[in-house]
N, C-alpha and C. Protein backbone atom coordinates (compact mmCIF):
# COMPACT_ATOMS: atom_id res chain seq x y z
N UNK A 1 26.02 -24.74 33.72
CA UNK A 1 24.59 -24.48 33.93
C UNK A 1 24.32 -22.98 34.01
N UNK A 2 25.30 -22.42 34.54
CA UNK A 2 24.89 -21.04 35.05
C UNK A 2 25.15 -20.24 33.37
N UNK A 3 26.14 -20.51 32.67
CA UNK A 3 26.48 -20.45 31.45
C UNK A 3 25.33 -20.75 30.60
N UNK A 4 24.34 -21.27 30.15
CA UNK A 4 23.13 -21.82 29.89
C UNK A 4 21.93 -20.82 30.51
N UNK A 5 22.05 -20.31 31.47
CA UNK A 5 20.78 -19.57 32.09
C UNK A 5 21.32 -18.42 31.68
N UNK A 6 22.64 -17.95 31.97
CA UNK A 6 22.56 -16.71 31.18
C UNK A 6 22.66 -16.44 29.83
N UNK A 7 22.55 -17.53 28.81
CA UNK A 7 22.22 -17.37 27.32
C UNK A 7 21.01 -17.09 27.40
N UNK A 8 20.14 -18.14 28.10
CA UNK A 8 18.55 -18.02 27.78
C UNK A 8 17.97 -16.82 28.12
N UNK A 9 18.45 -16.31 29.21
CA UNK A 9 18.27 -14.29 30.18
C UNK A 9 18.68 -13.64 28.46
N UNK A 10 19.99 -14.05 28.14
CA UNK A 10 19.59 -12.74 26.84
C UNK A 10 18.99 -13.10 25.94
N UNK A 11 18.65 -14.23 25.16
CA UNK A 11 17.88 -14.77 24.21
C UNK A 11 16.44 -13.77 24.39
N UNK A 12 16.21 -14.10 25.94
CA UNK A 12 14.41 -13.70 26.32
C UNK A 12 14.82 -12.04 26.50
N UNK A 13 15.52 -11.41 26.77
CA UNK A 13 15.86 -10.16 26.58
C UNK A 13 15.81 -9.64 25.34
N UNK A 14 16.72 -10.40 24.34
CA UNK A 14 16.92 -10.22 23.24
C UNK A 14 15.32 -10.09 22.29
N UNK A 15 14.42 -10.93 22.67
CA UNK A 15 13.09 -10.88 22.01
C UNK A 15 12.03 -9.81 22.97
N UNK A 16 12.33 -9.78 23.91
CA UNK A 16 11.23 -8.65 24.25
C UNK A 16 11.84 -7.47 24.09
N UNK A 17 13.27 -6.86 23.43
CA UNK A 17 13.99 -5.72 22.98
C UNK A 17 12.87 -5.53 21.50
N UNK A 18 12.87 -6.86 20.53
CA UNK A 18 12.36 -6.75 19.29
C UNK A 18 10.94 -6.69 19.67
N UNK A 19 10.37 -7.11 20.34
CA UNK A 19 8.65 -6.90 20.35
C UNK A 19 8.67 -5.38 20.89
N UNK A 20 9.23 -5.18 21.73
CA UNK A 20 8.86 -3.34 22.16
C UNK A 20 9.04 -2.54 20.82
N UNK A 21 10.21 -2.64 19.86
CA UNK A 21 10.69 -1.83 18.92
C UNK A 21 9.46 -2.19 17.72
N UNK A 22 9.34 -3.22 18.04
CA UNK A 22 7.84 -3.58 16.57
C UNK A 22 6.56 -2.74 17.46
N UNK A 23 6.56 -2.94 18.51
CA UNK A 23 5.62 -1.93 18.93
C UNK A 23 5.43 -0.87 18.64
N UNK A 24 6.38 0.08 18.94
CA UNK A 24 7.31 1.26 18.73
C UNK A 24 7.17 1.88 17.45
N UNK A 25 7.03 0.91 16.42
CA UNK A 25 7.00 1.20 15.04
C UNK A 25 5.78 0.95 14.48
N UNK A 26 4.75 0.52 15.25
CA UNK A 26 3.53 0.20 14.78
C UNK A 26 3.05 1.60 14.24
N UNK A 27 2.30 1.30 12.61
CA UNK A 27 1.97 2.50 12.09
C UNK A 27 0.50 3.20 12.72
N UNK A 28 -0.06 2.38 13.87
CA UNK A 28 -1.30 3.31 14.22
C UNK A 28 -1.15 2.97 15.77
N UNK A 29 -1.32 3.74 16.82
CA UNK A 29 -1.42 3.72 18.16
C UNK A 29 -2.41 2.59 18.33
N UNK A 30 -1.43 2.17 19.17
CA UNK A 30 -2.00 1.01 20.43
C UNK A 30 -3.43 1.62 20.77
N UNK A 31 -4.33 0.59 21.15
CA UNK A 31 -5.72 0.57 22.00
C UNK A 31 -5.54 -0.01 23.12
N UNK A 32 -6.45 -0.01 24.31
CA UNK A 32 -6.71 -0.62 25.37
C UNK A 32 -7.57 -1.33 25.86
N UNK A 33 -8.52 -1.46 24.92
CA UNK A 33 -9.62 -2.12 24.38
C UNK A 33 -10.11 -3.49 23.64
N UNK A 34 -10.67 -4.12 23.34
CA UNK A 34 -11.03 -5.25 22.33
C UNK A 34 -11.07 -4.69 21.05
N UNK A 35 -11.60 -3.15 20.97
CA UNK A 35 -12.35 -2.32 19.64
C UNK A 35 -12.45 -1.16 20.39
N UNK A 36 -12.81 -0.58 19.32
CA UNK A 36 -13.30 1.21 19.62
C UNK A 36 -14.84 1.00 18.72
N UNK A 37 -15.33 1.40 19.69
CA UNK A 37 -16.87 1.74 19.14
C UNK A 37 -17.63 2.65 18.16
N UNK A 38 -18.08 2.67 17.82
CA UNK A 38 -18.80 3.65 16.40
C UNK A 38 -19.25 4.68 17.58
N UNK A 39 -19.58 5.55 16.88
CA UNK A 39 -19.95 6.90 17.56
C UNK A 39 -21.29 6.13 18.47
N UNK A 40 -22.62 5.84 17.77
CA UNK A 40 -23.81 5.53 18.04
C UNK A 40 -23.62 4.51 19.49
N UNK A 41 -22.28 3.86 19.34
CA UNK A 41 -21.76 3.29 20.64
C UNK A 41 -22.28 1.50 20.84
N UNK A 42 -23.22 1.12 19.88
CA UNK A 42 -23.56 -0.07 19.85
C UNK A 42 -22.68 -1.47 18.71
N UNK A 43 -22.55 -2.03 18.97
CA UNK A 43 -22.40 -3.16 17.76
C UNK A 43 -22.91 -4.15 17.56
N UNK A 44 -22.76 -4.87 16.48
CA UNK A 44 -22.99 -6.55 16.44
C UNK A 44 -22.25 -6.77 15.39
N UNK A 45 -22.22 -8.18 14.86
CA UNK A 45 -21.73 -8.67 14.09
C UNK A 45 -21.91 -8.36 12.56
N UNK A 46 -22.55 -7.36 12.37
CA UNK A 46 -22.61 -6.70 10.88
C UNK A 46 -20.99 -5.66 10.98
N UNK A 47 -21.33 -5.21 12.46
CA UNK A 47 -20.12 -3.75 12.46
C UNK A 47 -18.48 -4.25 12.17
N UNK A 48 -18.19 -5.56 11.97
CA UNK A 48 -17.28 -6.40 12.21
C UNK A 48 -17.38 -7.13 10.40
N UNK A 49 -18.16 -6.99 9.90
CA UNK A 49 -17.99 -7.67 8.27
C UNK A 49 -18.16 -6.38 7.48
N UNK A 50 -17.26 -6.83 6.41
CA UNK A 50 -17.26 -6.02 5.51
C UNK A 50 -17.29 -6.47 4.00
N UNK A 51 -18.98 -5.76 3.22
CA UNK A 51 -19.09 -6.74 1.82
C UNK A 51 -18.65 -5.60 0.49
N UNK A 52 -17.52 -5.07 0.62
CA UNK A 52 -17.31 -4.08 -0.65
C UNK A 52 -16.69 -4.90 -1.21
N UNK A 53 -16.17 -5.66 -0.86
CA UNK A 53 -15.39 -7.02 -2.07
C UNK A 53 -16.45 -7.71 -2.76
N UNK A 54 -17.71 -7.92 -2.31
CA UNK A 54 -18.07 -8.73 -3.00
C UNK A 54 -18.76 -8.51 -4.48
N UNK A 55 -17.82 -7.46 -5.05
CA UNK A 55 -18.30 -6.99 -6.11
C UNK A 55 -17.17 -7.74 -7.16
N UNK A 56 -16.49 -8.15 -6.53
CA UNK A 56 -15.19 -9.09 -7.35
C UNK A 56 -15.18 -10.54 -7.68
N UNK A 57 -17.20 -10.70 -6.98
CA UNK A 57 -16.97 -12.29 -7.26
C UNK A 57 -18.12 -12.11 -8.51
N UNK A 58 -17.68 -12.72 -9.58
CA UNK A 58 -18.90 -12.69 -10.86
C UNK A 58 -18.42 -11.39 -11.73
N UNK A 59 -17.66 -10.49 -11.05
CA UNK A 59 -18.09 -9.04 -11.80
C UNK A 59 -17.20 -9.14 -12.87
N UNK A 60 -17.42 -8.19 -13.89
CA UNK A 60 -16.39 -7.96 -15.39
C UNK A 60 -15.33 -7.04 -15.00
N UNK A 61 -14.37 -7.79 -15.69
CA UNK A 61 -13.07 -7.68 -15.57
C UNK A 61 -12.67 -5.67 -15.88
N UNK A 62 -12.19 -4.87 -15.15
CA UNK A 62 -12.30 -3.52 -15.42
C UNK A 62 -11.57 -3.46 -16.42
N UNK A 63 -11.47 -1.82 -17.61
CA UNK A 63 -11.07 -1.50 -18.73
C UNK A 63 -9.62 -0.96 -18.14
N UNK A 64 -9.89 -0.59 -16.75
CA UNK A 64 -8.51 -0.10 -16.52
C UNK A 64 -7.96 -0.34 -15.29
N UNK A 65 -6.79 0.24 -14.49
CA UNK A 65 -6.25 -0.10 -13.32
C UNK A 65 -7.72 -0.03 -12.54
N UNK A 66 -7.73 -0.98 -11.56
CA UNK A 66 -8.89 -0.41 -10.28
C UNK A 66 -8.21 -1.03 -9.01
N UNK A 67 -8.58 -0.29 -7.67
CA UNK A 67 -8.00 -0.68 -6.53
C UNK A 67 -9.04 -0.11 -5.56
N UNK A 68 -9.84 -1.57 -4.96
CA UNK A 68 -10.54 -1.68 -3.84
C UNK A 68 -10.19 -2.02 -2.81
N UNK A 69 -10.49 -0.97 -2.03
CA UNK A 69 -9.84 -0.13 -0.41
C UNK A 69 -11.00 -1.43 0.81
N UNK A 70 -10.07 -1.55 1.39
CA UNK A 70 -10.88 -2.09 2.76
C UNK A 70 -10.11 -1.54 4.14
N UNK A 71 -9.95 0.19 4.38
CA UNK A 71 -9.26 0.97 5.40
C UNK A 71 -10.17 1.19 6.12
N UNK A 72 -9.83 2.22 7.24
CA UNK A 72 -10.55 3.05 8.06
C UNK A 72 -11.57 3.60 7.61
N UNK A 73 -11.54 4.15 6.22
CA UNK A 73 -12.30 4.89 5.76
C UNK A 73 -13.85 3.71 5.05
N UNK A 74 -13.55 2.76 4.71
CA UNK A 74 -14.41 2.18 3.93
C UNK A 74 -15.31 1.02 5.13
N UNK A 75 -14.31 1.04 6.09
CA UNK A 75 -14.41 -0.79 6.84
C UNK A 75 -14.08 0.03 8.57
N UNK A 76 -14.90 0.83 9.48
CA UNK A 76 -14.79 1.57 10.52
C UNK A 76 -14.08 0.49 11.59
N UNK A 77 -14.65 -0.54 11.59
CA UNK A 77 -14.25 -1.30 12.55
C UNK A 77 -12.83 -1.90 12.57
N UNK A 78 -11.78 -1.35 11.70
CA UNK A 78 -10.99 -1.34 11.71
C UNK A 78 -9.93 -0.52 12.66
N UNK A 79 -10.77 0.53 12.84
CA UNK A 79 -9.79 1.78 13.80
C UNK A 79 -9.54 1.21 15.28
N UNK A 80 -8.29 1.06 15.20
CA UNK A 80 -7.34 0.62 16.25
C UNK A 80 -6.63 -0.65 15.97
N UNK A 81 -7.16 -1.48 14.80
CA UNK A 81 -6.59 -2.72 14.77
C UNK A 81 -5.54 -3.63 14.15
N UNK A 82 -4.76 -1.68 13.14
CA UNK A 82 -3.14 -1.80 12.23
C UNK A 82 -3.41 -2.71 11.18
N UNK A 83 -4.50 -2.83 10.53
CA UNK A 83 -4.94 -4.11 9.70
C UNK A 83 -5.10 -3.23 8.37
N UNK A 84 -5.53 -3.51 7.22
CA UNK A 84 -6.29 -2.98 6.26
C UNK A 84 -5.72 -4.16 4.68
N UNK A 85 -6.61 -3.84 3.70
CA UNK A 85 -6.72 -4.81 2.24
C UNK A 85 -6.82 -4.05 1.35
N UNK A 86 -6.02 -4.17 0.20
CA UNK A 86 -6.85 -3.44 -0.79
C UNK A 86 -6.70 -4.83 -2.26
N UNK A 87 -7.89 -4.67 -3.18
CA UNK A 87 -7.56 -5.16 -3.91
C UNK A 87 -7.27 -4.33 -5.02
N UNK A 88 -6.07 -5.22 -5.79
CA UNK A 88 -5.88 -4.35 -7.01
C UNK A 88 -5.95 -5.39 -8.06
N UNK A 89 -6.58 -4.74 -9.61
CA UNK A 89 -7.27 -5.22 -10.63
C UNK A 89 -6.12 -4.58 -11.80
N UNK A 90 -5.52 -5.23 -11.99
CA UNK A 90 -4.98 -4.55 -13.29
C UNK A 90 -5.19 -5.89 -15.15
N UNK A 91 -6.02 -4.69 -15.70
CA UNK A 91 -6.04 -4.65 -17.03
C UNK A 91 -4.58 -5.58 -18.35
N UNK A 92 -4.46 -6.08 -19.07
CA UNK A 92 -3.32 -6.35 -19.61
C UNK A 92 -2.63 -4.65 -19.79
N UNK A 93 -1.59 -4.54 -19.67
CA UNK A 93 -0.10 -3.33 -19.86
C UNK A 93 -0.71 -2.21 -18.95
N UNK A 94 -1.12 -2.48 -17.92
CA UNK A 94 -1.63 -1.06 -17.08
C UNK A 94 -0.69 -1.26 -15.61
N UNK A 95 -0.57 -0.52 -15.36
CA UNK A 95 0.22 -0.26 -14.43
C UNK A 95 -0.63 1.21 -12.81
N UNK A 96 0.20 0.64 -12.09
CA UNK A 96 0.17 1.38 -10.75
C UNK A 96 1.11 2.17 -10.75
N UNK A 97 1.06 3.63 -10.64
CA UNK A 97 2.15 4.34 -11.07
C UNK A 97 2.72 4.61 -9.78
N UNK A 98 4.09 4.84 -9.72
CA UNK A 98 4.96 4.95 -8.43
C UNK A 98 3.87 5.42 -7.48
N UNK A 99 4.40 5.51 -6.60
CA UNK A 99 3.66 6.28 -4.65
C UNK A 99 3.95 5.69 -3.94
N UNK A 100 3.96 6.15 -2.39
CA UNK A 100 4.60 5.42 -1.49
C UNK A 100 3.46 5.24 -0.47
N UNK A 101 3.57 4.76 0.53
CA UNK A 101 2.57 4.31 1.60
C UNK A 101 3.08 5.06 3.27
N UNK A 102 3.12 5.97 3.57
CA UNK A 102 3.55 6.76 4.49
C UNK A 102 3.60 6.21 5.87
N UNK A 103 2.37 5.42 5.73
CA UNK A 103 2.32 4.84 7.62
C UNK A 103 2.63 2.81 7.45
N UNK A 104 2.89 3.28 6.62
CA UNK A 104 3.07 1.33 6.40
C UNK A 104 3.78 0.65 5.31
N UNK A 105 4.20 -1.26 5.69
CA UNK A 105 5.05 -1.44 4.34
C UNK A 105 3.27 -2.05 3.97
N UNK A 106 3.90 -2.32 2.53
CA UNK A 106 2.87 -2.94 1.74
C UNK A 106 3.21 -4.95 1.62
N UNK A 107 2.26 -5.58 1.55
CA UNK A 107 2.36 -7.30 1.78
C UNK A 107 1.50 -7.18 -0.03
N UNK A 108 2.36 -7.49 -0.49
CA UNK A 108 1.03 -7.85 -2.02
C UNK A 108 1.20 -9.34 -2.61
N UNK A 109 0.34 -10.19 -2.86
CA UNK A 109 0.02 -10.97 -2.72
C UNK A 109 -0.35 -11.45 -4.06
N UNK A 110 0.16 -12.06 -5.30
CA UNK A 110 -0.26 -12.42 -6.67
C UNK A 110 -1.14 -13.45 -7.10
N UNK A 111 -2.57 -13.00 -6.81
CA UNK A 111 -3.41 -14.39 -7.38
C UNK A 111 -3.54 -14.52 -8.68
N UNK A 112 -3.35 -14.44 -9.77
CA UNK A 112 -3.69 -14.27 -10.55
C UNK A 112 -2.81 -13.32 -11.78
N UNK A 113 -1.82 -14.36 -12.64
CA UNK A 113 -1.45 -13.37 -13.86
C UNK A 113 0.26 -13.31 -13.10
N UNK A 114 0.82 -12.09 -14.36
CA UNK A 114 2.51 -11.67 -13.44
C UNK A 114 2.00 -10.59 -13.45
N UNK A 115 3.03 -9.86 -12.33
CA UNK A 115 3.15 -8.65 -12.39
C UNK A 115 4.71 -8.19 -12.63
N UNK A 116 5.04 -7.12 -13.21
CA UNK A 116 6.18 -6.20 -12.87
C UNK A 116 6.39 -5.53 -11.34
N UNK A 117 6.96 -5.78 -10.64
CA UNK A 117 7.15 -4.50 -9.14
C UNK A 117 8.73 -4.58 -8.98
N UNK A 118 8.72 -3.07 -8.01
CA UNK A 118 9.91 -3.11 -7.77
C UNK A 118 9.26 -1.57 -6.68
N UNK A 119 10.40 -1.42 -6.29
CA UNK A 119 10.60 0.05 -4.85
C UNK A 119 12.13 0.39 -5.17
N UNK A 120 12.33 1.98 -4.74
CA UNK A 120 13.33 2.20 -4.81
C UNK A 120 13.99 2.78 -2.91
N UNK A 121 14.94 2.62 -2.16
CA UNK A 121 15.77 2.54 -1.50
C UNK A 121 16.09 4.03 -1.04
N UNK A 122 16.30 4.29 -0.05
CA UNK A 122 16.78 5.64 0.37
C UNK A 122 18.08 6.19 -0.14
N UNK A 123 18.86 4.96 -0.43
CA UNK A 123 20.11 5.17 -1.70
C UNK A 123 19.90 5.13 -3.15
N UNK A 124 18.66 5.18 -3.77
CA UNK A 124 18.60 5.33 -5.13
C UNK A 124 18.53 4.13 -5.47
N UNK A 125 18.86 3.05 -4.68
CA UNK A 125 19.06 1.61 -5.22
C UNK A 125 17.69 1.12 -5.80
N UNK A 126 17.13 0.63 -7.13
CA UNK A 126 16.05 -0.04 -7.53
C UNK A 126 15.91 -1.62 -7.30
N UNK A 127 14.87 -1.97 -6.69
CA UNK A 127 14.66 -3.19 -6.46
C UNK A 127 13.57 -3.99 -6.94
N UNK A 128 13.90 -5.07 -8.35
CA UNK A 128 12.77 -5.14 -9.27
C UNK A 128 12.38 -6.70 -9.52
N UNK A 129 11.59 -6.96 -9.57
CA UNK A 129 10.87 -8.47 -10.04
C UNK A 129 10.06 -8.70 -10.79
N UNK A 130 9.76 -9.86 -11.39
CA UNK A 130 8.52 -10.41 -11.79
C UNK A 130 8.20 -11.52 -10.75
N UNK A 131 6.82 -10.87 -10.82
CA UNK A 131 5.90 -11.94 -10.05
C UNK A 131 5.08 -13.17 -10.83
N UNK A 132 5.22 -14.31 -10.45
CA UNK A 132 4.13 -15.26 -10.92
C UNK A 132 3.11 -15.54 -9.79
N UNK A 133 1.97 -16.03 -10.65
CA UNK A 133 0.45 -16.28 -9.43
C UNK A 133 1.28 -17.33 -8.27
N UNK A 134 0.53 -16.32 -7.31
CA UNK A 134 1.36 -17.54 -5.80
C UNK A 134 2.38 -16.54 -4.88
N UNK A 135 2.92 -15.99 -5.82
CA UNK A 135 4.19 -15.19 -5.34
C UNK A 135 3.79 -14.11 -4.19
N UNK A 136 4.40 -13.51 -3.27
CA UNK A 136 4.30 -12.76 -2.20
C UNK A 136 5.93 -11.56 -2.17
N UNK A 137 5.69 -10.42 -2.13
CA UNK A 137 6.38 -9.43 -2.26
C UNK A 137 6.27 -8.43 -1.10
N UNK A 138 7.56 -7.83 -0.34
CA UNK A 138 6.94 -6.87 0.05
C UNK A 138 7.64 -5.24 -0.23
N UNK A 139 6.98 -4.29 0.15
CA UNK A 139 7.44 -3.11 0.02
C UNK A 139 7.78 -2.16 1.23
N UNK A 140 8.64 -2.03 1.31
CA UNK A 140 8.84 -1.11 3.03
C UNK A 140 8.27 0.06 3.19
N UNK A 141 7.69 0.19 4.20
CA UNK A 141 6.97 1.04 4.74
C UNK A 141 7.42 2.77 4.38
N UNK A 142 7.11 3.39 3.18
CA UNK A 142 7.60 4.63 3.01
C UNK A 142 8.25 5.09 1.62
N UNK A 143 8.91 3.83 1.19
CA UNK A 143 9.10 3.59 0.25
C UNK A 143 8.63 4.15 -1.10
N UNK A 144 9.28 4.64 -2.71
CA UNK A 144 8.40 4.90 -3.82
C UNK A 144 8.68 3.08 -4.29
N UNK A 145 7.48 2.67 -5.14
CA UNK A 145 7.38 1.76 -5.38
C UNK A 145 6.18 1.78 -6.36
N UNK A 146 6.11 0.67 -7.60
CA UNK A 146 5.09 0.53 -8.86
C UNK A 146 4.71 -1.17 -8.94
N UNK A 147 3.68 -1.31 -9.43
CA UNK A 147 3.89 -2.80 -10.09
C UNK A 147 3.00 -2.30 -11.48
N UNK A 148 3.00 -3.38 -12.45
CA UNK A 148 3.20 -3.14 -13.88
C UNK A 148 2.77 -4.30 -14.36
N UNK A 149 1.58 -4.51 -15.38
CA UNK A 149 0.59 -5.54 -15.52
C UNK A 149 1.69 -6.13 -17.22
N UNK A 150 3.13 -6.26 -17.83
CA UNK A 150 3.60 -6.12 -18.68
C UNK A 150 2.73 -7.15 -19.56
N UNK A 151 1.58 -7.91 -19.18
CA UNK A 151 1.06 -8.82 -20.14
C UNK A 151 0.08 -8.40 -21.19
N UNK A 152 0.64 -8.66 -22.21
CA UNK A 152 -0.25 -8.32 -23.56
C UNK A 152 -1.76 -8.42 -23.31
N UNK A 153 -2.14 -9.65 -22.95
CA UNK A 153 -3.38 -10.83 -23.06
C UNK A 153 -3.88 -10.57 -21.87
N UNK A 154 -3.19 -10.88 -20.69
CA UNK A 154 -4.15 -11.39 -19.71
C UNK A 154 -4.01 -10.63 -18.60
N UNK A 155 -4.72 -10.46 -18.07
CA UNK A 155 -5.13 -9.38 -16.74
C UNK A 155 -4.42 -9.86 -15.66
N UNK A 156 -4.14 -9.07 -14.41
CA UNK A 156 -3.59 -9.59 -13.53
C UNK A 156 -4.47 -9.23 -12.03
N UNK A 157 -4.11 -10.07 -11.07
CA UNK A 157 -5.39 -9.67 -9.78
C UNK A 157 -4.40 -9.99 -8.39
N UNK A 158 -4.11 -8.52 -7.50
CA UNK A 158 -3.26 -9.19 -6.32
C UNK A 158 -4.03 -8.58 -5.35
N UNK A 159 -3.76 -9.15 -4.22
CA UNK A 159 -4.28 -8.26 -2.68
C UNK A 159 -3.20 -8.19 -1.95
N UNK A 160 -3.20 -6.71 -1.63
CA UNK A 160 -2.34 -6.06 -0.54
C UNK A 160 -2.94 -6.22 0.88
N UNK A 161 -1.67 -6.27 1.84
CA UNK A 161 -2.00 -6.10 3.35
C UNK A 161 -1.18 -5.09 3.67
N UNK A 162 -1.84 -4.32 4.88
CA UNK A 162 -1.23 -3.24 5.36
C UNK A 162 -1.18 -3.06 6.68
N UNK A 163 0.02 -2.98 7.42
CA UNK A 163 0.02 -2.81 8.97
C UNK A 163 -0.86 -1.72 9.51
N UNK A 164 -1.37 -1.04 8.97
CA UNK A 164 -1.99 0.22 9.73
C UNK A 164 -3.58 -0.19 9.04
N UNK A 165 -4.45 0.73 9.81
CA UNK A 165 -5.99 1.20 9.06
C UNK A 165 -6.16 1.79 8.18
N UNK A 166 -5.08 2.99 8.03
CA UNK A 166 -4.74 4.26 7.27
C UNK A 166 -3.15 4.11 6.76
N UNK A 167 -2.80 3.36 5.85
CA UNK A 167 -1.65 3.36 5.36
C UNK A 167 -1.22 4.70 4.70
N UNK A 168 -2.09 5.07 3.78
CA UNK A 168 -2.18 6.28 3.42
C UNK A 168 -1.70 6.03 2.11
N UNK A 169 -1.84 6.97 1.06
CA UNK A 169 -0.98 6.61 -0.59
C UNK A 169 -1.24 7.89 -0.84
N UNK A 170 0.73 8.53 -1.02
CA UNK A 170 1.01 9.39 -1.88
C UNK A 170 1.32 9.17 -3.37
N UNK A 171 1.02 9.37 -4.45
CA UNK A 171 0.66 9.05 -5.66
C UNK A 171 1.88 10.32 -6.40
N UNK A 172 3.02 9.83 -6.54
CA UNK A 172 3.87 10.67 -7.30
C UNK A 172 3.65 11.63 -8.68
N UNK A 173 2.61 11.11 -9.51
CA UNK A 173 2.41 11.45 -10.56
C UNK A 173 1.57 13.11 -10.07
N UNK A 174 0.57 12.69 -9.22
CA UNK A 174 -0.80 13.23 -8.95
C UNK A 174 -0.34 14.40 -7.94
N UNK A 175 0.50 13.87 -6.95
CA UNK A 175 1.32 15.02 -6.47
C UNK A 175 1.67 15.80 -6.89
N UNK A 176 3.23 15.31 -7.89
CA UNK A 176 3.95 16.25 -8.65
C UNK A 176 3.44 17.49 -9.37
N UNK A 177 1.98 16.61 -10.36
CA UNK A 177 1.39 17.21 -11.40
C UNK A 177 0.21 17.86 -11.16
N UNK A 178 -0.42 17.96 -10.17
CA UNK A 178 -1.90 17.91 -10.03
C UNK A 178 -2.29 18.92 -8.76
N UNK A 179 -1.25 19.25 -7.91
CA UNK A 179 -1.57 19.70 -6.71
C UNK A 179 -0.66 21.77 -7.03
N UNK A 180 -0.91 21.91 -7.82
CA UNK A 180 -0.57 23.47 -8.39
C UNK A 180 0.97 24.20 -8.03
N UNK A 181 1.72 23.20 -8.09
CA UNK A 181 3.16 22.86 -7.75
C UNK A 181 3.58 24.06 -9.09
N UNK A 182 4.36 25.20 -8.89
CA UNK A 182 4.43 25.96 -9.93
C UNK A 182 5.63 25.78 -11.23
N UNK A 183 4.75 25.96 -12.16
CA UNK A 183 5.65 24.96 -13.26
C UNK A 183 7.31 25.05 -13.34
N UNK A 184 7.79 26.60 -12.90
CA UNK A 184 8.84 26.57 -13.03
C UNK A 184 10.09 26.25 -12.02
N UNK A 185 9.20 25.49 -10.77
CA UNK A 185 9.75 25.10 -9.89
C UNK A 185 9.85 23.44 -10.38
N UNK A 186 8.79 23.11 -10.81
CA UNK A 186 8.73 21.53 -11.50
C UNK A 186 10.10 21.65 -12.73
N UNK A 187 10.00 22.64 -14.05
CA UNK A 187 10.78 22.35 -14.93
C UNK A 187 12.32 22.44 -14.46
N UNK A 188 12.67 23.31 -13.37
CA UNK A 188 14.38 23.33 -12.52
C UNK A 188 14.46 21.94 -12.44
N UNK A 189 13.56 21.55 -11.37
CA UNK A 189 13.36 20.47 -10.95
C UNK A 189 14.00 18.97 -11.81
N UNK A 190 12.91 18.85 -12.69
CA UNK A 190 13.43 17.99 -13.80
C UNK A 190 14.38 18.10 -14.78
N UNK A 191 14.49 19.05 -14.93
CA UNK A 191 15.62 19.87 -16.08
C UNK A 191 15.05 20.02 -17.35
N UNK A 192 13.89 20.26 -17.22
CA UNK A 192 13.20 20.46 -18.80
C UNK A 192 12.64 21.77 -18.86
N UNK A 193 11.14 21.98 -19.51
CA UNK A 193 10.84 22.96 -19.96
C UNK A 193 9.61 23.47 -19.23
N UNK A 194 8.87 24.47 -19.52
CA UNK A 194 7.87 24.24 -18.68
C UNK A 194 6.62 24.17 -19.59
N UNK A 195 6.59 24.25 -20.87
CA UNK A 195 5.81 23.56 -22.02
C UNK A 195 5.87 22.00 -21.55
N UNK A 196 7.04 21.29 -21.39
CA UNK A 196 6.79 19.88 -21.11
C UNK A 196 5.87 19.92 -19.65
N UNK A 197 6.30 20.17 -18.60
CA UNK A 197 5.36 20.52 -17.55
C UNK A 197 3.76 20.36 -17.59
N UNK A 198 3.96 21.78 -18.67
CA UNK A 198 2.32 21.74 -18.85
C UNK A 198 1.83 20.75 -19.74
N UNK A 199 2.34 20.24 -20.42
CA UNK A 199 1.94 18.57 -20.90
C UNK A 199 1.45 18.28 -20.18
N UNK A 200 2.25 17.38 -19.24
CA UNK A 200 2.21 16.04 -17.69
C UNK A 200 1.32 16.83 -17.11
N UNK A 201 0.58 18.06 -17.15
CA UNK A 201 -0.10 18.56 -15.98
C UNK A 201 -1.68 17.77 -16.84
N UNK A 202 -1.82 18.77 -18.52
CA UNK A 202 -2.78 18.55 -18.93
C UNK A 202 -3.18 16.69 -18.93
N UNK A 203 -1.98 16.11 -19.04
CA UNK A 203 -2.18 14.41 -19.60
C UNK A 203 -2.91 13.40 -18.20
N UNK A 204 -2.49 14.71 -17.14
CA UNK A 204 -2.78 14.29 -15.87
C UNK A 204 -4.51 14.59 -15.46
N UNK A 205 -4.89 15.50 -15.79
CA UNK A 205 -5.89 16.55 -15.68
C UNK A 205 -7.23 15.58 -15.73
N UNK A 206 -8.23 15.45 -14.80
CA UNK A 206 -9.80 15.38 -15.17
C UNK A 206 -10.44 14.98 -16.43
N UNK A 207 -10.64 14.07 -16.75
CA UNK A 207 -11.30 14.16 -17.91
C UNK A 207 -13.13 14.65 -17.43
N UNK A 208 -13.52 15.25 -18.69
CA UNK A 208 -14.77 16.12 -18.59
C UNK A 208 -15.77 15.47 -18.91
């Protein structure tokens, strides 16, 4: 008996060790609260819904990648609550180009179509799939990682979940190329030229 009570002492040890450390790792600070209030300091039940999705029910299918945000930034009543959505719309052969998510893993979710994904590993290791509609994937928190619409014909439609409000997305391409990174630190870098450089900068560049 006494043999038995002290399994169950570490079992229940053993799980409130893992809930502190998931704590611990939560990508946005704890509240003490139900919510945090809007500046103006009032709410109701509007401050708590959010209709930027509902542009996805009826609407035409986009010409190219699109990805609708439901963070901190778009959906306020989110701040404090480690939650956030985004939807992503991909086109037949369009793709999400690598980036990682700094404060969170990614949950993506395949309604619709396959996708290509994969993340790569703090050892270089690549980790790659196809998705069919239904399928659930995830990406670790920090991670570079892509998914990839490889279908000729038909479009594909998933929703992401994110432990934080502010997951955040560094965008490898847009980084590398876009943020005045000096070319000849980029061409060492890659081992090329810095004519190729200024390619990927221009291919990257604003259209006018």
């Amino acid at each position: 008996m006494a043999s038995r009570t002290s399994t169950l002492k570490f079992f229940s040890l053993l799980i409130s060790s893992f809930a502190i450390v998931q704590m611990a790792m939560a990508g946005d600070p704890d509240i003490i609260s139900d919510f945090l209030l809007p500046a103006n300091g009032t709410v109701d039940a509007n401050f708590f819904t959010y209709t930027g999705f509902r542009v996805l029910v009826g609407g035409s299918p986009p010409t190219a990648f699109k990805v609708l945000k439901a963070t901190l930034a778009e959906f306020p009543a989110l701040d404090g609550q480690s939650v956030s959505y985004a939807v992503l719309e991909f086109p037949s052969g369009t793709t999400n180009p690598p980036h990682t998510h700094p404060r969170s893993a990614e949950l993506l979710f395949l309604i619709d179509g396959t996708l290509e994904v994969g993340f790569i590993d703090t050892k270089n290791n690549l980790f790659t799939q196809t998705l069919q509609a239904g399928d659930l994937f995830v990406f670790p928190k920090g991670l570079v990682h892509f998914q990839y619409n490889a279908d000729a014909q038909n479009p594909a439609l998933a929703v992401s979940a994110f432990g934080s409000a502010n997951a955040g997305t560094v965008s490898l391409p847009n980084t590398l190329f876009t943020t005045g990174i000096d070319d000849n630190v980029l061409a060492i870098s890659f081992k090329t030229d810095v004519a190729t450089i200024q390619k990927l900068k221009a291919g990257l560049a604003p259209k006018p």
